[in-house]
C-alpha atoms as a PDB file:
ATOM      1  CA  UNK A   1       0.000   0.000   0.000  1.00  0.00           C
ATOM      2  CA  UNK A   2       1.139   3.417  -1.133  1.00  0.00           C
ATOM      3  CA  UNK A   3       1.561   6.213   1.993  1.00  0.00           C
ATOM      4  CA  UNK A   4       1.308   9.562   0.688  1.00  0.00           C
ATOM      5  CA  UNK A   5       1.370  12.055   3.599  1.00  0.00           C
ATOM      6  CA  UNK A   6      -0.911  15.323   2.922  1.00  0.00           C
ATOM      7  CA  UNK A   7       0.346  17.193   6.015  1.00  0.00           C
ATOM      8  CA  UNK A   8       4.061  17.250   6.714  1.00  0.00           C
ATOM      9  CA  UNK A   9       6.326  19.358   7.715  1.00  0.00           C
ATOM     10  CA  UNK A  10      10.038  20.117   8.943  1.00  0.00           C
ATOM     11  CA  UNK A  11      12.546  22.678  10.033  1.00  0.00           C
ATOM     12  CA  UNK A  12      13.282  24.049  12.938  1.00  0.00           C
ATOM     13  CA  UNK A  13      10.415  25.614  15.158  1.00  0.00           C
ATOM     14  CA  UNK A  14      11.157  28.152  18.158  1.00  0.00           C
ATOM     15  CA  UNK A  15       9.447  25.430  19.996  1.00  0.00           C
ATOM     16  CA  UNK A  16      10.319  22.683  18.593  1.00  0.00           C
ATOM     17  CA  UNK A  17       8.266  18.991  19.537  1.00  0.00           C
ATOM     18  CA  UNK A  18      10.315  16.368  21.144  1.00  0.00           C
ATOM     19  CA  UNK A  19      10.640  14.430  17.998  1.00  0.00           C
ATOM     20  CA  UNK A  20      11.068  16.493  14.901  1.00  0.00           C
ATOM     21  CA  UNK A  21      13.126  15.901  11.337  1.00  0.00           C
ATOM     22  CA  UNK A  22      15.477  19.321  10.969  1.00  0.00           C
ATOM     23  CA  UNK A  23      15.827  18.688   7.001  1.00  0.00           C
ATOM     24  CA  UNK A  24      14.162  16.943   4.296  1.00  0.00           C
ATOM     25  CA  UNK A  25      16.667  14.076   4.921  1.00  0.00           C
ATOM     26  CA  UNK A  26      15.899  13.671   8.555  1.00  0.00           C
ATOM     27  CA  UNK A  27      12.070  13.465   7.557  1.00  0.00           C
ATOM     28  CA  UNK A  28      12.477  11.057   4.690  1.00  0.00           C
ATOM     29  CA  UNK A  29      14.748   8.915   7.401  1.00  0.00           C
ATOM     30  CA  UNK A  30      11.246   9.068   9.633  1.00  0.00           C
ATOM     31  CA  UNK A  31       9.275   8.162   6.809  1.00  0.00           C
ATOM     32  CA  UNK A  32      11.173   5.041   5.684  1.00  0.00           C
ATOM     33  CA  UNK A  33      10.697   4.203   9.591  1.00  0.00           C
ATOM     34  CA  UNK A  34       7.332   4.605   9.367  1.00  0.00           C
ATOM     35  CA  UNK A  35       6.435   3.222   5.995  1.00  0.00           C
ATOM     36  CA  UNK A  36       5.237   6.012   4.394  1.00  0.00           C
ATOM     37  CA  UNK A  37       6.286   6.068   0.686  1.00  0.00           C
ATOM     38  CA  UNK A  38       6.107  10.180  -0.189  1.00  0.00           C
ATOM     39  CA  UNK A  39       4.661  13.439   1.308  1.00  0.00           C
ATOM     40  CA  UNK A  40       3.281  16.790   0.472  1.00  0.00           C
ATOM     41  CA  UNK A  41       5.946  19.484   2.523  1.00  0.00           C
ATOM     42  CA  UNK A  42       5.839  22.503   4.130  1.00  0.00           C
ATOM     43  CA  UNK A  43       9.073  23.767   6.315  1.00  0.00           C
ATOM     44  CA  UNK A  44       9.238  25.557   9.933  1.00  0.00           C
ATOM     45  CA  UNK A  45       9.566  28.776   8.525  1.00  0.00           C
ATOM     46  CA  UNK A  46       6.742  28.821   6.650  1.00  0.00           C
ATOM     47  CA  UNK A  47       4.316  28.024   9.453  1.00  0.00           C
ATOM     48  CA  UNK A  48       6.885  29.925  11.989  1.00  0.00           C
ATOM     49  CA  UNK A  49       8.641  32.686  10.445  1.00  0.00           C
ATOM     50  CA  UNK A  50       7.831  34.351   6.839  1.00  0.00           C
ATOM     51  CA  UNK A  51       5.940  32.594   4.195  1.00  0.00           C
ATOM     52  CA  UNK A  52       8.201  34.497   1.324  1.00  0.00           C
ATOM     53  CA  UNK A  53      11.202  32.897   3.064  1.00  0.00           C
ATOM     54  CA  UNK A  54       9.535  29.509   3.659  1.00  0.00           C
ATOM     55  CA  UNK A  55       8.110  29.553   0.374  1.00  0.00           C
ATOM     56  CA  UNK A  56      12.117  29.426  -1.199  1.00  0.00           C
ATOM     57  CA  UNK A  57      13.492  27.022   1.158  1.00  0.00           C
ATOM     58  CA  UNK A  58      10.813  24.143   0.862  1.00  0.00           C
ATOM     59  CA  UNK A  59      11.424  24.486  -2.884  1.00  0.00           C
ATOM     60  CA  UNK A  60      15.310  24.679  -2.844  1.00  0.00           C
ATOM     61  CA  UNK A  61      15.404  22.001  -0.255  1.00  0.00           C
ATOM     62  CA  UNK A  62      13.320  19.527  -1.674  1.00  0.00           C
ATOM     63  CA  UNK A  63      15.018  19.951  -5.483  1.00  0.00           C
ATOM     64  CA  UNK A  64      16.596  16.242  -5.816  1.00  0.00           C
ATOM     65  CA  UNK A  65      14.046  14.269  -3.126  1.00  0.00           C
ATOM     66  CA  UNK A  66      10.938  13.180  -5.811  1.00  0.00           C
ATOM     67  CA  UNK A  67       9.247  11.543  -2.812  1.00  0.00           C
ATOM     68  CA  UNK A  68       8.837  14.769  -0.953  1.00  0.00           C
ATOM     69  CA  UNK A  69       6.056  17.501  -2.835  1.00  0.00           C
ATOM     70  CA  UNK A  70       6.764  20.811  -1.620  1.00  0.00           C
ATOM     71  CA  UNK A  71       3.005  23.214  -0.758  1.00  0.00           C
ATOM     72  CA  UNK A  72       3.429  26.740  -0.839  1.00  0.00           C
ATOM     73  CA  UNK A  73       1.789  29.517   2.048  1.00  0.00           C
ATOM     74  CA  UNK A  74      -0.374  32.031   0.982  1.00  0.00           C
ATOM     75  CA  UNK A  75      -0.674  35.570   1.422  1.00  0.00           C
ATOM     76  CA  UNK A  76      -3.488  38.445   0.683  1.00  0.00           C
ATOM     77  CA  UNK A  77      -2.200  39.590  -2.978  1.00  0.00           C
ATOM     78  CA  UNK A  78      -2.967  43.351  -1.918  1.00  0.00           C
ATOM     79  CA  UNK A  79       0.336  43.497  -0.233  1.00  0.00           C
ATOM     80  CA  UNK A  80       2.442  42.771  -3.533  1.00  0.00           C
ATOM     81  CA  UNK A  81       4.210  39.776  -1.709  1.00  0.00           C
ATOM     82  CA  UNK A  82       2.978  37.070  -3.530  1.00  0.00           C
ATOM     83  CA  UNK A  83       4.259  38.895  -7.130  1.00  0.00           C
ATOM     84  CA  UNK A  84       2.493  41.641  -9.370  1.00  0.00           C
ATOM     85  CA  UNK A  85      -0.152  39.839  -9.851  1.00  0.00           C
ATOM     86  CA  UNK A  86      -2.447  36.291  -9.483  1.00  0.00           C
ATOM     87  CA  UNK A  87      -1.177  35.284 -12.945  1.00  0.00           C
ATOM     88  CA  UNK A  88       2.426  36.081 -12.115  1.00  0.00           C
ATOM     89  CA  UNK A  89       1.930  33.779  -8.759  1.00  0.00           C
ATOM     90  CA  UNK A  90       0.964  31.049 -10.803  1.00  0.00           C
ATOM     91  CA  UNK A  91       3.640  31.254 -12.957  1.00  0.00           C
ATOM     92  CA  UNK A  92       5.863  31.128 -10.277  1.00  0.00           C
ATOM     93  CA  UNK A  93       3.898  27.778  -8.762  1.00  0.00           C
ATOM     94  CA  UNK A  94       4.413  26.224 -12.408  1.00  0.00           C
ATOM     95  CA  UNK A  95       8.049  27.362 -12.390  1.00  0.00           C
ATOM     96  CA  UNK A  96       9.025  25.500  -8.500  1.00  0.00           C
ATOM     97  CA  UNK A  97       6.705  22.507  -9.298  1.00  0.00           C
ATOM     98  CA  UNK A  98       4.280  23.386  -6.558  1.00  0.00           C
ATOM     99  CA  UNK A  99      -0.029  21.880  -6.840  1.00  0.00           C
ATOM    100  CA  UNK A 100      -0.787  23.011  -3.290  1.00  0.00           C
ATOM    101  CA  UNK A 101      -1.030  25.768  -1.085  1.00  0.00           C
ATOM    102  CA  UNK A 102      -1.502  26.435   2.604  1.00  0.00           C
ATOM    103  CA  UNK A 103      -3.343  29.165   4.441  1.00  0.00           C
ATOM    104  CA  UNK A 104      -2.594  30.881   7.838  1.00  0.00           C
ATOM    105  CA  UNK A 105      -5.146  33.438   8.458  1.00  0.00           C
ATOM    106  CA  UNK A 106      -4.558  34.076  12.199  1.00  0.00           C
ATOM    107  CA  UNK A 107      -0.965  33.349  12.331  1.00  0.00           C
ATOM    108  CA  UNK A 108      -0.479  36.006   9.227  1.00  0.00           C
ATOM    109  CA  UNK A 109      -2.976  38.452  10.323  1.00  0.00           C
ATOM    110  CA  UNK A 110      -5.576  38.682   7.242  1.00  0.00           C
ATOM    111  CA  UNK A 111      -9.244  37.687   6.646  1.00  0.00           C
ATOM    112  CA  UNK A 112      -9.937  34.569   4.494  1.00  0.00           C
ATOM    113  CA  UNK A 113     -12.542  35.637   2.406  1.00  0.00           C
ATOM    114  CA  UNK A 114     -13.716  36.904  -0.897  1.00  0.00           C
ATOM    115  CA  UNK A 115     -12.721  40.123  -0.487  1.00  0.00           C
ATOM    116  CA  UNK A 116      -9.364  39.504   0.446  1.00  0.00           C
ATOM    117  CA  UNK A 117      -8.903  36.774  -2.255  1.00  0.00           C
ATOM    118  CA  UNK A 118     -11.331  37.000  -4.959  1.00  0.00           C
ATOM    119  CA  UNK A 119      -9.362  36.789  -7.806  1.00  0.00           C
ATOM    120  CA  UNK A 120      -6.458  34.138  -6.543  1.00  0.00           C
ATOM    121  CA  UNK A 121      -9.504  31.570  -5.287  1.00  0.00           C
ATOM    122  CA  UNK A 122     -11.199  31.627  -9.063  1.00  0.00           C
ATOM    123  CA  UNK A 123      -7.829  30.937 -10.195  1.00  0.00           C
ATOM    124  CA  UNK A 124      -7.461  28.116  -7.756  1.00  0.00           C
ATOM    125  CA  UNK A 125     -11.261  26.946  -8.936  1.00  0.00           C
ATOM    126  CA  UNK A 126     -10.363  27.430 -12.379  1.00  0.00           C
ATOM    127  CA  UNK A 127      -6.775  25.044 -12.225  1.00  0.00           C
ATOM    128  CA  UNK A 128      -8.294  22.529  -9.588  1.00  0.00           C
ATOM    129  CA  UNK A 129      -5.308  23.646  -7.147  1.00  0.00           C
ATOM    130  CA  UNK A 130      -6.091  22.108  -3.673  1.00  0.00           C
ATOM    131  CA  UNK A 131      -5.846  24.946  -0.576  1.00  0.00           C
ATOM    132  CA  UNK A 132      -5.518  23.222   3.032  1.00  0.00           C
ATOM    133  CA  UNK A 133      -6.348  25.412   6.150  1.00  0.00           C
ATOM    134  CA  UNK A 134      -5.974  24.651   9.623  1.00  0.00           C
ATOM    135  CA  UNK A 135      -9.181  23.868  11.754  1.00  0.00           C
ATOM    136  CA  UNK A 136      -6.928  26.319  14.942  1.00  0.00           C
ATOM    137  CA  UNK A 137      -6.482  29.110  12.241  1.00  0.00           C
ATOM    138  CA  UNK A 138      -9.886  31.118  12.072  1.00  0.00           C
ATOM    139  CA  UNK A 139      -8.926  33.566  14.923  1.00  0.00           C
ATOM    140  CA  UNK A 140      -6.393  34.797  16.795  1.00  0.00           C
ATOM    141  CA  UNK A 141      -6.056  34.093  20.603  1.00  0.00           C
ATOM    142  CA  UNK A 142      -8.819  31.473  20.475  1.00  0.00           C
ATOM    143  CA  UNK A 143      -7.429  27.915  21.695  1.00  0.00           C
ATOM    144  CA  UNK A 144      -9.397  24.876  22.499  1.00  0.00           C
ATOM    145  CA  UNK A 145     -12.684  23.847  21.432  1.00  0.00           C
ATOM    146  CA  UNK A 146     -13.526  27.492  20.279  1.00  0.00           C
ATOM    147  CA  UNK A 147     -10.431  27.181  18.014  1.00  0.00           C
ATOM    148  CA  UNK A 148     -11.669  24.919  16.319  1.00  0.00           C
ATOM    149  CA  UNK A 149     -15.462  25.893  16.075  1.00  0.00           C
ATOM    150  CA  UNK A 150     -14.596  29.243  14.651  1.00  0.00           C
ATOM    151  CA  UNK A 151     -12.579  27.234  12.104  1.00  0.00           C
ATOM    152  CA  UNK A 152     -15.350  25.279  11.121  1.00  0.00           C
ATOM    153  CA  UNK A 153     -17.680  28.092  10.907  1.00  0.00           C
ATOM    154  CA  UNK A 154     -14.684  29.865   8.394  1.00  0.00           C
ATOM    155  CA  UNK A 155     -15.142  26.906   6.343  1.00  0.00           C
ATOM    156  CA  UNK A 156     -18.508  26.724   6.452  1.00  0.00           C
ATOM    157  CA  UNK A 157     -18.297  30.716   5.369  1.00  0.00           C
ATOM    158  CA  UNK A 158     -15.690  30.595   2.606  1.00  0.00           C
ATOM    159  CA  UNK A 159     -17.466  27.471   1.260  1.00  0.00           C
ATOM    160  CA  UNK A 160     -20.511  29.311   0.847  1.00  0.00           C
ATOM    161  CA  UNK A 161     -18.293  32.154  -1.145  1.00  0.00           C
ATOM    162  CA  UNK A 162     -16.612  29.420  -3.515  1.00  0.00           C
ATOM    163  CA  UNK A 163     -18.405  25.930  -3.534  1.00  0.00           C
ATOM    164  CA  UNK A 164     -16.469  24.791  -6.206  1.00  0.00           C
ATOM    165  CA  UNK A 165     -13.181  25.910  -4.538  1.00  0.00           C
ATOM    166  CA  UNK A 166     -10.817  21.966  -3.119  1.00  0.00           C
ATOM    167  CA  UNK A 167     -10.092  22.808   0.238  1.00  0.00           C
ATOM    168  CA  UNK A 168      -9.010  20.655   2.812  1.00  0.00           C
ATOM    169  CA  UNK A 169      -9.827  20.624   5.890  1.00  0.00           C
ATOM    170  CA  UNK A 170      -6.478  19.797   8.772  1.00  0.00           C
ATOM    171  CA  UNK A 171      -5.808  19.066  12.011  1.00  0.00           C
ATOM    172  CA  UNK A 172      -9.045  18.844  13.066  1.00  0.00           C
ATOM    173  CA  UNK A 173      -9.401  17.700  17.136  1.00  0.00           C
ATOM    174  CA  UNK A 174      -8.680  13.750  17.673  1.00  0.00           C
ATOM    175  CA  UNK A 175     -12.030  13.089  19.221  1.00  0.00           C
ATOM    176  CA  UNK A 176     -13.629  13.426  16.156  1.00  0.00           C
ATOM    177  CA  UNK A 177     -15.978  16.554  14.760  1.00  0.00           C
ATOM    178  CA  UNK A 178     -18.460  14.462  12.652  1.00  0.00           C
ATOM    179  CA  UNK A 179     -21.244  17.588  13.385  1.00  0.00           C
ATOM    180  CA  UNK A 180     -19.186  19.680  11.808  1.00  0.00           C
ATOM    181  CA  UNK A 181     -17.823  18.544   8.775  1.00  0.00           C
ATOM    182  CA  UNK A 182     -20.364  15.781   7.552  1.00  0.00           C
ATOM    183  CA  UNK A 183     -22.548  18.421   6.469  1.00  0.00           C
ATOM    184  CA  UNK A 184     -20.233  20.243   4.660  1.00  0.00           C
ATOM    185  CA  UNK A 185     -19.025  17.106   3.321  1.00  0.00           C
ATOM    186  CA  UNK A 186     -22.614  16.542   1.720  1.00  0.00           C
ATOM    187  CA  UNK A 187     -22.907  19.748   0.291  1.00  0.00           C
ATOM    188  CA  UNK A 188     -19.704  20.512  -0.900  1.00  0.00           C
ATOM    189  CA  UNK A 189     -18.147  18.329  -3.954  1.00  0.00           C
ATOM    190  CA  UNK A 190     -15.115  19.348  -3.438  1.00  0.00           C
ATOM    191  CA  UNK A 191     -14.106  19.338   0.006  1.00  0.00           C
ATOM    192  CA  UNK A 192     -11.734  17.036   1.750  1.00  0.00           C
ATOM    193  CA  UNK A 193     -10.843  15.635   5.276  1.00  0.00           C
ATOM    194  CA  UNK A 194      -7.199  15.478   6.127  1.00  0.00           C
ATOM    195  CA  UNK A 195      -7.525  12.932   9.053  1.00  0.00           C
ATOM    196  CA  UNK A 196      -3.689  12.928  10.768  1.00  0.00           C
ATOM    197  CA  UNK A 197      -6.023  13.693  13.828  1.00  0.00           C
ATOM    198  CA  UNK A 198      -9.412  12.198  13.519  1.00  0.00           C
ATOM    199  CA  UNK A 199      -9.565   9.299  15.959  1.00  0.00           C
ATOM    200  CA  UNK A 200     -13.018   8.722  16.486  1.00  0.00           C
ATOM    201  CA  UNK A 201     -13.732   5.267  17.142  1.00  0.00           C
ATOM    202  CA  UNK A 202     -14.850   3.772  14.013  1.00  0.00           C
ATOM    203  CA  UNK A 203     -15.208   6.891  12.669  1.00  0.00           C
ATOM    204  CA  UNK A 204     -13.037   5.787   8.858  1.00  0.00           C
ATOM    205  CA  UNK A 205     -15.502   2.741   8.687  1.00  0.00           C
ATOM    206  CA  UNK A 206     -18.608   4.600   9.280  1.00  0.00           C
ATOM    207  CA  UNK A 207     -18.054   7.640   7.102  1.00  0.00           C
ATOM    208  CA  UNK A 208     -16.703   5.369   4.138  1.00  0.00           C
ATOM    209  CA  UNK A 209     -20.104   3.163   4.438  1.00  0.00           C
ATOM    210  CA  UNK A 210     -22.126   6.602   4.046  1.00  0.00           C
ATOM    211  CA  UNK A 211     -19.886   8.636   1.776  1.00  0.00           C
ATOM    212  CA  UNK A 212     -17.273   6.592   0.418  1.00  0.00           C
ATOM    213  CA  UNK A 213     -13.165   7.200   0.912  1.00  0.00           C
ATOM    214  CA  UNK A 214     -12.995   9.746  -1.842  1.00  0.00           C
ATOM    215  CA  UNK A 215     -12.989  12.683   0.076  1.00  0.00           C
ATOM    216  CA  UNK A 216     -10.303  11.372   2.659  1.00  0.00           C
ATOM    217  CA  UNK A 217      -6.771  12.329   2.831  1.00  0.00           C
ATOM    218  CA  UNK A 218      -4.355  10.175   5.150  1.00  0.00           C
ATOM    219  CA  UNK A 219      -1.982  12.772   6.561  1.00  0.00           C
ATOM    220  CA  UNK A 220       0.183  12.738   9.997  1.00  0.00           C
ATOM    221  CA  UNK A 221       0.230  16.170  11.084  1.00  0.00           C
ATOM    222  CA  UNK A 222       4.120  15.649  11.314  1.00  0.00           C
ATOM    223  CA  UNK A 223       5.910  16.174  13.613  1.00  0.00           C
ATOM    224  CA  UNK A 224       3.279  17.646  16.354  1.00  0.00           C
ATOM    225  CA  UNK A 225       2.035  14.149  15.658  1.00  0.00           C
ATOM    226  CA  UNK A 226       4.017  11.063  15.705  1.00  0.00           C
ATOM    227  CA  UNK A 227       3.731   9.736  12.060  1.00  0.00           C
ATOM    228  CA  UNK A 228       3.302   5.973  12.601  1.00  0.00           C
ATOM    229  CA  UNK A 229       0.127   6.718  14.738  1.00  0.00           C
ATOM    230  CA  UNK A 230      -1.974   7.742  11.417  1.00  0.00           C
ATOM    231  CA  UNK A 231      -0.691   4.913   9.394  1.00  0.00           C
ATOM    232  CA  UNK A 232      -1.962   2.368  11.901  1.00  0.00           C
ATOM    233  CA  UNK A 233      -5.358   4.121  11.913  1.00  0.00           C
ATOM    234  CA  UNK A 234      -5.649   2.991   8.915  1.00  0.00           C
ATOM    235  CA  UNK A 235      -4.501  -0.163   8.352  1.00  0.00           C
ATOM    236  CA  UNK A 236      -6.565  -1.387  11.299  1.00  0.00           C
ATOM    237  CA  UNK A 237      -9.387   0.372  10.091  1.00  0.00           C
ATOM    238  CA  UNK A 238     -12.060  -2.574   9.231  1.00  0.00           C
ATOM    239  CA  UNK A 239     -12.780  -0.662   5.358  1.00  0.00           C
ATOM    240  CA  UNK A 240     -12.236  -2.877   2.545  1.00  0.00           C
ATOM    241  CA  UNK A 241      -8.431  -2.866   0.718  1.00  0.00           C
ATOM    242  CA  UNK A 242      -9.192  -0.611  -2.155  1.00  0.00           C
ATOM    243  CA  UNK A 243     -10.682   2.498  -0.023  1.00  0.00           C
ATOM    244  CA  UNK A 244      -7.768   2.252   2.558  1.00  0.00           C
ATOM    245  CA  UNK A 245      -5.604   2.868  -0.784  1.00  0.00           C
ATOM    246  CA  UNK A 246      -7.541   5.736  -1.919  1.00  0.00           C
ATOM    247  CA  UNK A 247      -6.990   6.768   1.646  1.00  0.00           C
ATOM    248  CA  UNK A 248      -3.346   6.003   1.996  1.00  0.00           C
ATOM    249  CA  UNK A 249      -2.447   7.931  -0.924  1.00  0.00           C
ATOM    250  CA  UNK A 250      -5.037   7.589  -4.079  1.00  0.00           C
ATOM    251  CA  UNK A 251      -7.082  10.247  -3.305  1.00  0.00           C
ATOM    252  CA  UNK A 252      -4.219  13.017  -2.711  1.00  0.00           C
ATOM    253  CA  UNK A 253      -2.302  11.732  -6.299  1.00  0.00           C
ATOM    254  CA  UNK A 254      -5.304  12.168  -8.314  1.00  0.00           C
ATOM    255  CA  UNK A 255      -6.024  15.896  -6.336  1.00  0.00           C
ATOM    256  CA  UNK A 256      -2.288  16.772  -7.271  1.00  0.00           C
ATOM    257  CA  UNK A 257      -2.435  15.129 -10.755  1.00  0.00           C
ATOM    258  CA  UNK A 258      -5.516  17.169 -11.485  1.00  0.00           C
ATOM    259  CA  UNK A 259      -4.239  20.462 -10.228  1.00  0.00           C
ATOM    260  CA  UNK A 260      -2.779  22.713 -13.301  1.00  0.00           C
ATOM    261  CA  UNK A 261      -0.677  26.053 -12.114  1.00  0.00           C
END
């Protein structure tokens, strides 16, 4: 069975968690350990530092490692730092080899919404690129189970702005948040579950008997998360063989395949 690891990450944090890979060498010597085959990357500075800088450096230092995808943070296009203009970003995506994008809201200090990215979203409709967000990232300060209901609800909103838009939804909490997202899940085509953190008892078996594995992504939340935990979730998970290889790493080939910068 093929791994391929949605939500990774490495680099240096200010804070770093016990376990952690420091380079893209260190993290494919964790993956080999764990048995996962490749991985879509950010690095520390991107989540930590600046997203221009980040942006560089997951692309520089992932040139030569084809089993490690390197996802790009965004930023409000207002500012100028993303390039002159949404076509010129893309350009620059096609140029570093880059099909996915991240976003930050609270950590970068901007609103996640039409207004703010109109223009960049349609392109992202438009080009089927995939953009992950963070269920802790709706708003600032908030921690805890209101972290992560305010991210649902900025889902919920910016869903409602672009239904057609592939967003994934990460690190949700590890008891599960079923109310939350199977609705959105049966309105929206195009929204996904990255489930590093869902541990709901039977949760993979009884969503895949009601919606089918399509819309799951098996991530590890790497390293806040220790990576072999999500692999066993689901190879124990009592789903037949073919939907725990959609899981494992179909589902987030054929989202990259489809994407076109």
């Amino acid at each position: 069975m093929r791994f391929f690891d949605c939500n990774a990450c490495y680099g240096i944090f200010d804070v770093p968690p016990a376990q952690y890979a420091a380079t893209p060498e260190e993290l494919l010597a964790e993956m080999d350990w764990c048995g996962v085959d490749e991985a879509l990357v950010t690095c520390a500075a991107q989540r930590a530092d600046s997203p221009l800088v980040g942006n560089e450096l997951v692309v520089a230092e992932t040139k030569g490692h084809p089993r490690l995808h390197p996802a790009w943070v965004i930023l409000p296009p207002q500012t100028g730092e993303l390039g002159e203009s949404v076509d010129a970003f893309l350009a620059a995506m096609r140029r570093a080899g880059v099909k996915a994008l991240w976003a930050f809201p609270a950590r970068n200090k901007y609103l996640l919404s039409a207004t703010t990215f109109g223009p960049l979203f349609e392109a992202l409709i438009e080009r089927s690129i995939p953009l992950f967000l963070p269920l802790t990232e709706a708003v600032p300060g908030l921690s805890g189970h209101a972290a992560y209901h305010f991210g649902w609800q900025l889902i919920d909103t910016l869903l409602a702005q672009f239904p057609r838009l592939t967003l994934v939804a990460a690190e949700q909490h590890v008891w599960g948040e079923d109310r939350y997202f199977r609705p959105l899940v049966e309105r929206y085509r195009n929204f996904y579950l990255d489930i590093s953190t869902y541990e709901q008892g039977r949760g993979l078996e009884d969503f895949c008997r009601k919606y089918g594995p399509e819309r799951l992504l098996f991530g590890t939340h790497y390293p806040e998360v220790p990576m072999g935990g999500p692999v066993l979730n689901v190879l124990n998970a009592d789903i037949p063989e073919a939907d725990k290889e959609l899981i494992a790493g179909g589902n987030l080939a054929r989202l990259l395949e489809e994407a076109k910068p």
